[in-house]
ModelCIF file with pLDDT and N, C-alpha, C, O atoms, coordinates in Angstrom:
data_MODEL
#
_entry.id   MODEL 
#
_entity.id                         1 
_entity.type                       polymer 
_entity.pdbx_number_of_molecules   1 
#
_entity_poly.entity_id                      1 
_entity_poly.type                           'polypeptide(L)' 
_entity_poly.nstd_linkage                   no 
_entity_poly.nstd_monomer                   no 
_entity_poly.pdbx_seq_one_letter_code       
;(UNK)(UNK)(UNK)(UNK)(UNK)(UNK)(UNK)(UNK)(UNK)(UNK)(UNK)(UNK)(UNK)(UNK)(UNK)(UNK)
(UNK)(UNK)(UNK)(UNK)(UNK)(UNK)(UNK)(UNK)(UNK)(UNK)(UNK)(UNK)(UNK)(UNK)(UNK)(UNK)
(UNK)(UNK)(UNK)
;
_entity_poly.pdbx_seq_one_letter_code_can   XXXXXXXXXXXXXXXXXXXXXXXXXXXXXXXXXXX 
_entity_poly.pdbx_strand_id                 A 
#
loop_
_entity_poly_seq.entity_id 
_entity_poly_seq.num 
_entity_poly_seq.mon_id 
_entity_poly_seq.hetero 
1 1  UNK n 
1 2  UNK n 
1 3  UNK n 
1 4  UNK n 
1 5  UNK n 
1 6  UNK n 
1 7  UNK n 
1 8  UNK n 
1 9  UNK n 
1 10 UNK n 
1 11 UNK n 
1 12 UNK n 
1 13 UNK n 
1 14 UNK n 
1 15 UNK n 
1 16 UNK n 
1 17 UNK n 
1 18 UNK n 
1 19 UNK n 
1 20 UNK n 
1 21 UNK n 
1 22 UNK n 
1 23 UNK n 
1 24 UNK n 
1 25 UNK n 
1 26 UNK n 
1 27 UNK n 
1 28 UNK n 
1 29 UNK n 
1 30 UNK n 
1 31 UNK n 
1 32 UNK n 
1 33 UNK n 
1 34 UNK n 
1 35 UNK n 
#
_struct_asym.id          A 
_struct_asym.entity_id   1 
#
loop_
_ma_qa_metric.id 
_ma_qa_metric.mode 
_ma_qa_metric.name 
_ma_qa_metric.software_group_id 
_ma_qa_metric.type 
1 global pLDDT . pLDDT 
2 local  pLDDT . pLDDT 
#
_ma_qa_metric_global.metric_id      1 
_ma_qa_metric_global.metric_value   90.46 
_ma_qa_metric_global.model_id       1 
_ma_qa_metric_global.ordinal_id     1 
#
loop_
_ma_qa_metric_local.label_asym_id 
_ma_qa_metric_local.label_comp_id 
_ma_qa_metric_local.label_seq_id 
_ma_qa_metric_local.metric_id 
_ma_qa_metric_local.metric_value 
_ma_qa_metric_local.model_id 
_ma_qa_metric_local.ordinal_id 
A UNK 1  2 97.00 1 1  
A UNK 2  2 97.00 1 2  
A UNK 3  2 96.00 1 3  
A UNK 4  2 95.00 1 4  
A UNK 5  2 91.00 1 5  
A UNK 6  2 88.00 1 6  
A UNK 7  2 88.00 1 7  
A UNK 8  2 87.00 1 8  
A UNK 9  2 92.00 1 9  
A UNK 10 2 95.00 1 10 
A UNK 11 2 93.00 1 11 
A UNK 12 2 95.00 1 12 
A UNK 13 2 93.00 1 13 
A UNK 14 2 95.00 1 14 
A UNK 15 2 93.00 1 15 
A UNK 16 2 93.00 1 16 
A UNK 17 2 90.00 1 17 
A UNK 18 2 83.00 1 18 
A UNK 19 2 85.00 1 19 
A UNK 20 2 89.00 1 20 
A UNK 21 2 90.00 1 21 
A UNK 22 2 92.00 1 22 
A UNK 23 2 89.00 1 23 
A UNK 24 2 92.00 1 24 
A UNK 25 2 93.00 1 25 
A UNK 26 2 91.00 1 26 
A UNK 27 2 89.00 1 27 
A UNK 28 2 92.00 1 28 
A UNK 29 2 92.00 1 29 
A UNK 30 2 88.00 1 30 
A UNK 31 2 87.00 1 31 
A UNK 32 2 84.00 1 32 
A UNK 33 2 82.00 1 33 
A UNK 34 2 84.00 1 34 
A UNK 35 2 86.00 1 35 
#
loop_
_atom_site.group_PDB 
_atom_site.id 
_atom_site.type_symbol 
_atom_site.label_atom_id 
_atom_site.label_alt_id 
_atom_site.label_comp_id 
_atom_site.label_asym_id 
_atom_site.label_entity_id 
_atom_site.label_seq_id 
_atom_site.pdbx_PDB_ins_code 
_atom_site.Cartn_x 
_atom_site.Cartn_y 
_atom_site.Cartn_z 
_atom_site.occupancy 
_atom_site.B_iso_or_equiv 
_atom_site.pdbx_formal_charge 
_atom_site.auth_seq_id 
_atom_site.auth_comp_id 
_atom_site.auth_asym_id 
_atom_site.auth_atom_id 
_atom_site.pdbx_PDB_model_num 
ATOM 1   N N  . UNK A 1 1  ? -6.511  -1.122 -3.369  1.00 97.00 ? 1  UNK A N  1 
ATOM 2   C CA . UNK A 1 1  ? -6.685  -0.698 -4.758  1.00 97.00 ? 1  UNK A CA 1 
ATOM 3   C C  . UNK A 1 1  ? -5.350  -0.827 -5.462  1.00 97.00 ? 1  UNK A C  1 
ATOM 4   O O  . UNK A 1 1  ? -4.319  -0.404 -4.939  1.00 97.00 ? 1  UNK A O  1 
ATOM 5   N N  . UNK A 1 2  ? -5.374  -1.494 -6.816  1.00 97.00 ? 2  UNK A N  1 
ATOM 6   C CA . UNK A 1 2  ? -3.943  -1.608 -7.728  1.00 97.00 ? 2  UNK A CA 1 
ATOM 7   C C  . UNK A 1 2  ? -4.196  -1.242 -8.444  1.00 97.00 ? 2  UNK A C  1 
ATOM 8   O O  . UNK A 1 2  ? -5.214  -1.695 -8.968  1.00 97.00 ? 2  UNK A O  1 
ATOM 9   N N  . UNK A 1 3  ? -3.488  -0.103 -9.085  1.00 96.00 ? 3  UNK A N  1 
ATOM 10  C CA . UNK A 1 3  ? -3.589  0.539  -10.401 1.00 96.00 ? 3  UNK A CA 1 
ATOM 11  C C  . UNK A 1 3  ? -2.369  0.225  -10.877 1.00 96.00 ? 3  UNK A C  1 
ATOM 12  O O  . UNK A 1 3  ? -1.371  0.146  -10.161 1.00 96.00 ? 3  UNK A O  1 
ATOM 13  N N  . UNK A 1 4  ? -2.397  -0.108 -12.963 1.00 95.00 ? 4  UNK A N  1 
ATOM 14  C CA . UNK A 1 4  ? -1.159  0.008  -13.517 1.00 95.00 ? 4  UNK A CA 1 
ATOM 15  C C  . UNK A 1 4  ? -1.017  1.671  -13.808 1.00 95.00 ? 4  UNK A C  1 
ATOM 16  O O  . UNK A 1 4  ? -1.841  2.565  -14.005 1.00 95.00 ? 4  UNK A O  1 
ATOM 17  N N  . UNK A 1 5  ? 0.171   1.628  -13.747 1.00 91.00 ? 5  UNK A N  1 
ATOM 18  C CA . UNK A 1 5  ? 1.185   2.599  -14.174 1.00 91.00 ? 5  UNK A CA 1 
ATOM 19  C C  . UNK A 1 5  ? 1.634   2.686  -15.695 1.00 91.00 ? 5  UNK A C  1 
ATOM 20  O O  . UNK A 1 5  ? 2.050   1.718  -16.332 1.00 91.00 ? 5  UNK A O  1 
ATOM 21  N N  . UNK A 1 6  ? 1.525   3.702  -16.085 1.00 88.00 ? 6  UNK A N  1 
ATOM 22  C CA . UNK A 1 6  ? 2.230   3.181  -17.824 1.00 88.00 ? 6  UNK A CA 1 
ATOM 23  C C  . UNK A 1 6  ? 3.204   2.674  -18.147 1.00 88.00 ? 6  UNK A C  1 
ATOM 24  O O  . UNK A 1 6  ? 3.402   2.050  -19.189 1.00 88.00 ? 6  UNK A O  1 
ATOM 25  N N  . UNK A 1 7  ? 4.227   2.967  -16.938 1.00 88.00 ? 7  UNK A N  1 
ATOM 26  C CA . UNK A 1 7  ? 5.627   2.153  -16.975 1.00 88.00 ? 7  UNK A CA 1 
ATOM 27  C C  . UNK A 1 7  ? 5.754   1.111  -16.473 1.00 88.00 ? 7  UNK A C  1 
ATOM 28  O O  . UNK A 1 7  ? 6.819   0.822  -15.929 1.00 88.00 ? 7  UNK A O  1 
ATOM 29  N N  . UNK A 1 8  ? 4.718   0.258  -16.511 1.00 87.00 ? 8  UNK A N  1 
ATOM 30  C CA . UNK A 1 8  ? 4.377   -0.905 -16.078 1.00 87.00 ? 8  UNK A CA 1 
ATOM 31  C C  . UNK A 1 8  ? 4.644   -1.315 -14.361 1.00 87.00 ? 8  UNK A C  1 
ATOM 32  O O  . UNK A 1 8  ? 5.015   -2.477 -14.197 1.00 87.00 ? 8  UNK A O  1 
ATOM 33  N N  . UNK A 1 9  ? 4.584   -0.987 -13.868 1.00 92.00 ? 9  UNK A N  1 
ATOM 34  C CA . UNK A 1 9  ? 4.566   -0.849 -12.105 1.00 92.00 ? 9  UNK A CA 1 
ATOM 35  C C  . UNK A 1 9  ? 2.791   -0.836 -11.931 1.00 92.00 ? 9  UNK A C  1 
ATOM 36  O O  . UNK A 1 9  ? 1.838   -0.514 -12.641 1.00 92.00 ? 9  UNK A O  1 
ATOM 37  N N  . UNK A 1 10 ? 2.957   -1.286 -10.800 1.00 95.00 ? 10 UNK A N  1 
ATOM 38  C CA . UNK A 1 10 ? 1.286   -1.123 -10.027 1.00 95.00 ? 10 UNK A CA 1 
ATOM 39  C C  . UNK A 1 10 ? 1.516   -0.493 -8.662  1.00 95.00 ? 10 UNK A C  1 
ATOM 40  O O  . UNK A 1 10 ? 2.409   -0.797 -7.871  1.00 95.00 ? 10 UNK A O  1 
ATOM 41  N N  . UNK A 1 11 ? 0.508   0.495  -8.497  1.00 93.00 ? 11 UNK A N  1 
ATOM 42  C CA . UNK A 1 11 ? 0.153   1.315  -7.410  1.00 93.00 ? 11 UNK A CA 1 
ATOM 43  C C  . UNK A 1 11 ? -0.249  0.531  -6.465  1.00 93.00 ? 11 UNK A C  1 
ATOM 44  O O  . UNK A 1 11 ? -1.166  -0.225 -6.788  1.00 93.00 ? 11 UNK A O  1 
ATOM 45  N N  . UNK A 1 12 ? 0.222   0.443  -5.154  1.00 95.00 ? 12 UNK A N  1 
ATOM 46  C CA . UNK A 1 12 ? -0.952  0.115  -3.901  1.00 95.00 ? 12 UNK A CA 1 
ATOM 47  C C  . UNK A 1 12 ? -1.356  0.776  -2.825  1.00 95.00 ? 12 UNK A C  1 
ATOM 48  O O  . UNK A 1 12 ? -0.644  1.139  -1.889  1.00 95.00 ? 12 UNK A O  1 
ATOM 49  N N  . UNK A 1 13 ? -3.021  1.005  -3.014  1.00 93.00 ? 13 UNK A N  1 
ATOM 50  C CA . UNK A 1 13 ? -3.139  2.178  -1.756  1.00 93.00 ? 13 UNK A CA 1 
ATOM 51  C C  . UNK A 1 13 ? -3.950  1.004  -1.059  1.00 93.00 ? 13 UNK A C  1 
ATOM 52  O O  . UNK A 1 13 ? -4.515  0.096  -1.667  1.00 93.00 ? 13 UNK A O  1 
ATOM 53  N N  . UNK A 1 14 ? -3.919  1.146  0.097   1.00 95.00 ? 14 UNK A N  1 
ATOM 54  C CA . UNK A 1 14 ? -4.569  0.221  1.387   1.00 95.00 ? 14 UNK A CA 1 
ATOM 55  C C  . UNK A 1 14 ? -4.900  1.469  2.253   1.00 95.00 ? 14 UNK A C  1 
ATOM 56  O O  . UNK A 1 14 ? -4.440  2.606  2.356   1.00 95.00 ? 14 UNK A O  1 
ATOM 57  N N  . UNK A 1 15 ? -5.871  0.775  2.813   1.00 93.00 ? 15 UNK A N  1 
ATOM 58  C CA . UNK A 1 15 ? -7.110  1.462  3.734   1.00 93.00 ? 15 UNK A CA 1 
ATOM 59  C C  . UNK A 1 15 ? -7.501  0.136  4.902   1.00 93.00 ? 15 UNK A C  1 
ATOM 60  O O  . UNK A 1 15 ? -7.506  -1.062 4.621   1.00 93.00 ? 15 UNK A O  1 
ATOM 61  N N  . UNK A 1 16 ? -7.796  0.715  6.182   1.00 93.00 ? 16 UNK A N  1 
ATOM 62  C CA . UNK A 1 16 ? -8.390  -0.375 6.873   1.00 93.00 ? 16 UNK A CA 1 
ATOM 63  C C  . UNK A 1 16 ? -9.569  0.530  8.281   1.00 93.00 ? 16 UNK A C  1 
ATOM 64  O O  . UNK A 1 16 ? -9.749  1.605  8.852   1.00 93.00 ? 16 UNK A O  1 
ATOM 65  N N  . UNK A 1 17 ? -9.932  -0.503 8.216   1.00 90.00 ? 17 UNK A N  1 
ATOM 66  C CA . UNK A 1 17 ? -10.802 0.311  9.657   1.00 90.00 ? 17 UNK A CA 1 
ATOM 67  C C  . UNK A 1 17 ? -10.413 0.733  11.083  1.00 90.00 ? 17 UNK A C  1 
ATOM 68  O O  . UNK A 1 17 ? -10.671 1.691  11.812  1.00 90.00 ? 17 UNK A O  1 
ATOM 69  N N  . UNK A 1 18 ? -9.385  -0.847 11.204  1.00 83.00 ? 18 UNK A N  1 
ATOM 70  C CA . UNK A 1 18 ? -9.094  -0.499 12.458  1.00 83.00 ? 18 UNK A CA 1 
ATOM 71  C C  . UNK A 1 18 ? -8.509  -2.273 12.534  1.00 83.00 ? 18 UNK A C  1 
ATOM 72  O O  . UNK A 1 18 ? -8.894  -3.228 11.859  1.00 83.00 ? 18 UNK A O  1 
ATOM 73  N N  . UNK A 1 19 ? -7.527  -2.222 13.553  1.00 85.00 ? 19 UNK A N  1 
ATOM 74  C CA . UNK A 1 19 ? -7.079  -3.485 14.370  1.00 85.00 ? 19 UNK A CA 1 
ATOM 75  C C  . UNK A 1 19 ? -5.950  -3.859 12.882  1.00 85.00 ? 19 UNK A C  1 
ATOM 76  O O  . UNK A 1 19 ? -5.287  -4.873 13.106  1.00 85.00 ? 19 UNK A O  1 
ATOM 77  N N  . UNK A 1 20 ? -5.700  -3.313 11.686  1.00 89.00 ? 20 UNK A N  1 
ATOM 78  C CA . UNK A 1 20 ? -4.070  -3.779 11.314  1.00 89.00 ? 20 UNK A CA 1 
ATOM 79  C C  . UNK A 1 20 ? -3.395  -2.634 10.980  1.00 89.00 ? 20 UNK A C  1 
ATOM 80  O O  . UNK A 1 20 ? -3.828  -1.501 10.769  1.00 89.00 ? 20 UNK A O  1 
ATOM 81  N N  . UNK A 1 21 ? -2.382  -3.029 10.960  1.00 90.00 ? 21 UNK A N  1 
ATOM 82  C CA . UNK A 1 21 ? -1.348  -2.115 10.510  1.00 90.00 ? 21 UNK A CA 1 
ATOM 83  C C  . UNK A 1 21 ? -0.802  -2.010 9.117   1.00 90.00 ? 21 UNK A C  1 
ATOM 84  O O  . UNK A 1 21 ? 0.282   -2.386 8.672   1.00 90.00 ? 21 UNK A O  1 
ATOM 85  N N  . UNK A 1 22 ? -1.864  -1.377 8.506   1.00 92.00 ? 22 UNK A N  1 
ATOM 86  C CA . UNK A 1 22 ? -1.353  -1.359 6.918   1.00 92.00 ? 22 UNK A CA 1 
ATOM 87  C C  . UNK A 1 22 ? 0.358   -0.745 6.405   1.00 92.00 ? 22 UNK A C  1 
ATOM 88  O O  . UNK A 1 22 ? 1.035   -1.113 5.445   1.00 92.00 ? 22 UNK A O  1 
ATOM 89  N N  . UNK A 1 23 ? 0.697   0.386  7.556   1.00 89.00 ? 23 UNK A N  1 
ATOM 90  C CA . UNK A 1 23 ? 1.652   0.720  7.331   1.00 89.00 ? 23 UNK A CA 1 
ATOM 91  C C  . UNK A 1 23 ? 3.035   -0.635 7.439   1.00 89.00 ? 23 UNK A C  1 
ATOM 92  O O  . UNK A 1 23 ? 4.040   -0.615 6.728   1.00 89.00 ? 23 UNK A O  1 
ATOM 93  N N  . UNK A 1 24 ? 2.853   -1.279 8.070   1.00 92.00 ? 24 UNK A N  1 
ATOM 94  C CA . UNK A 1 24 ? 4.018   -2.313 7.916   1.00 92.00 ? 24 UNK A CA 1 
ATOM 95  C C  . UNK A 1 24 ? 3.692   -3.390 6.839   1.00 92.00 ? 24 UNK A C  1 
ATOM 96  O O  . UNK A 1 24 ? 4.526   -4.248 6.552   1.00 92.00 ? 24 UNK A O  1 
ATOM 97  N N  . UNK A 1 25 ? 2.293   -3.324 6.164   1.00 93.00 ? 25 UNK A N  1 
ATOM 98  C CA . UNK A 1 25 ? 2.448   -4.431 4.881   1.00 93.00 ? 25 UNK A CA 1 
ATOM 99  C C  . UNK A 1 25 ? 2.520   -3.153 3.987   1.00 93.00 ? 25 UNK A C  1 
ATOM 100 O O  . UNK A 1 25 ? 2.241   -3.539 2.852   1.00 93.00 ? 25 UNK A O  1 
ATOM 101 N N  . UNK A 1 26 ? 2.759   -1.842 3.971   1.00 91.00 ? 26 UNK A N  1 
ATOM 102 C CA . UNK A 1 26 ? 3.336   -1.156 2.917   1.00 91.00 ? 26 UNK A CA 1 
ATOM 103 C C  . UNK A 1 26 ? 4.662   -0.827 2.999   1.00 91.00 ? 26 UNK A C  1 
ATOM 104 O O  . UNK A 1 26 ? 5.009   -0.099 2.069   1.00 91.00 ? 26 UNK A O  1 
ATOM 105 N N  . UNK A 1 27 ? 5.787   -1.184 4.009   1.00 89.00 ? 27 UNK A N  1 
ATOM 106 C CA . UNK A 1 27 ? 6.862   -0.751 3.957   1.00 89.00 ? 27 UNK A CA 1 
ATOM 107 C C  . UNK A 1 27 ? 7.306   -2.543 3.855   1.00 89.00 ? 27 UNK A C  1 
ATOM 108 O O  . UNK A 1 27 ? 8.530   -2.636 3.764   1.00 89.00 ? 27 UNK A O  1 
ATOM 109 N N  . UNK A 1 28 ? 6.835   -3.477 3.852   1.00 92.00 ? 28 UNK A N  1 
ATOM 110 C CA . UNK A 1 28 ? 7.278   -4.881 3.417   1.00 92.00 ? 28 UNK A CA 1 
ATOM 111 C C  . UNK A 1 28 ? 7.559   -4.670 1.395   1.00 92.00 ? 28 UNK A C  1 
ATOM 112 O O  . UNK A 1 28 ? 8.101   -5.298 0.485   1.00 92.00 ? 28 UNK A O  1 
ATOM 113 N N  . UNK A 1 29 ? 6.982   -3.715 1.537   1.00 92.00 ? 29 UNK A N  1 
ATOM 114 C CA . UNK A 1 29 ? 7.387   -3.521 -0.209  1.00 92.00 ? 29 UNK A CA 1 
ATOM 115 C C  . UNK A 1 29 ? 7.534   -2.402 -0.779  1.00 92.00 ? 29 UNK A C  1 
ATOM 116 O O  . UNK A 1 29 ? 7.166   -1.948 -1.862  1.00 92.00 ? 29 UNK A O  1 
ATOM 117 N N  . UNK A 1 30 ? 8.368   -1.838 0.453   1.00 88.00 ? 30 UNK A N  1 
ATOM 118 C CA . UNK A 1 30 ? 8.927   -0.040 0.137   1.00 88.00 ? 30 UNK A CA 1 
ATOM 119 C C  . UNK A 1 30 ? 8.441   0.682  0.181   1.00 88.00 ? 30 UNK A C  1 
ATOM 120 O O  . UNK A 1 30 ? 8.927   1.664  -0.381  1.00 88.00 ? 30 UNK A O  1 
ATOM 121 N N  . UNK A 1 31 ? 7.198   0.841  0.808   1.00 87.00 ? 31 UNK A N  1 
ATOM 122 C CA . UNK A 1 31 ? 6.097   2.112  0.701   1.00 87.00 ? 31 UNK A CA 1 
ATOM 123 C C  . UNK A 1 31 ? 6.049   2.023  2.478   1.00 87.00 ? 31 UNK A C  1 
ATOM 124 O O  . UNK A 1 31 ? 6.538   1.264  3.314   1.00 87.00 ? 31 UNK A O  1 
ATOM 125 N N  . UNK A 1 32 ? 5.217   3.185  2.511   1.00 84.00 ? 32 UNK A N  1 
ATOM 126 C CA . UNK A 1 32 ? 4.991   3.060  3.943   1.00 84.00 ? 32 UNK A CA 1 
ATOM 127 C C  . UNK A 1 32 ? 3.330   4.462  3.890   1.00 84.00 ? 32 UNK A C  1 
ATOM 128 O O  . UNK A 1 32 ? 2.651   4.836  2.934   1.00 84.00 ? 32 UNK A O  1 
ATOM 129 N N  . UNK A 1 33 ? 3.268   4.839  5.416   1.00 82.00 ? 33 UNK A N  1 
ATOM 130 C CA . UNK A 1 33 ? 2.482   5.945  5.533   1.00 82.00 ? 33 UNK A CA 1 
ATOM 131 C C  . UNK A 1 33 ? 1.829   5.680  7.058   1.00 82.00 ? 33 UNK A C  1 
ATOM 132 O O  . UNK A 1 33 ? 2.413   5.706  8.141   1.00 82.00 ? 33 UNK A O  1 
ATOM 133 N N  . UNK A 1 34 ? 0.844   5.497  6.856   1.00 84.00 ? 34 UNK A N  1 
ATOM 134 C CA . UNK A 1 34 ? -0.305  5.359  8.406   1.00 84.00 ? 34 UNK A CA 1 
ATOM 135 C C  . UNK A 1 34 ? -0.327  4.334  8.968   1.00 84.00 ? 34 UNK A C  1 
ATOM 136 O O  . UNK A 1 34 ? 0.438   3.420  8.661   1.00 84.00 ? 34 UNK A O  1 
ATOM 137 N N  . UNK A 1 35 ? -1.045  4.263  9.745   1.00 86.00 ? 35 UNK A N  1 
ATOM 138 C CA . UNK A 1 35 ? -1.314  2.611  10.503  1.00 86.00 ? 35 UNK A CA 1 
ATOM 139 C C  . UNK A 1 35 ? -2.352  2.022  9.521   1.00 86.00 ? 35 UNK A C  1 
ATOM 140 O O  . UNK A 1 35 ? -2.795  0.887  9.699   1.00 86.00 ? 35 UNK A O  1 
#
């Protein structure tokens, strides 16, 4: 999911079922969190 921001930035939340690792394609662009 990408949401704009009013300050012009976009949000990214990622979700998966199982078998990737979302947390390392969210810290490839400074974010991080779960698998």
């Amino acid at each position: 999911l990408l949401t704009e921001t009013d300050d012009g930035h976009v949000r990214v939340s990622v979700r998966a079922k199982g078998g990737i690792d979302v947390a390392a394609v969210a810290q490839r662009f400074g974010g991080g969190g779960h698998a």
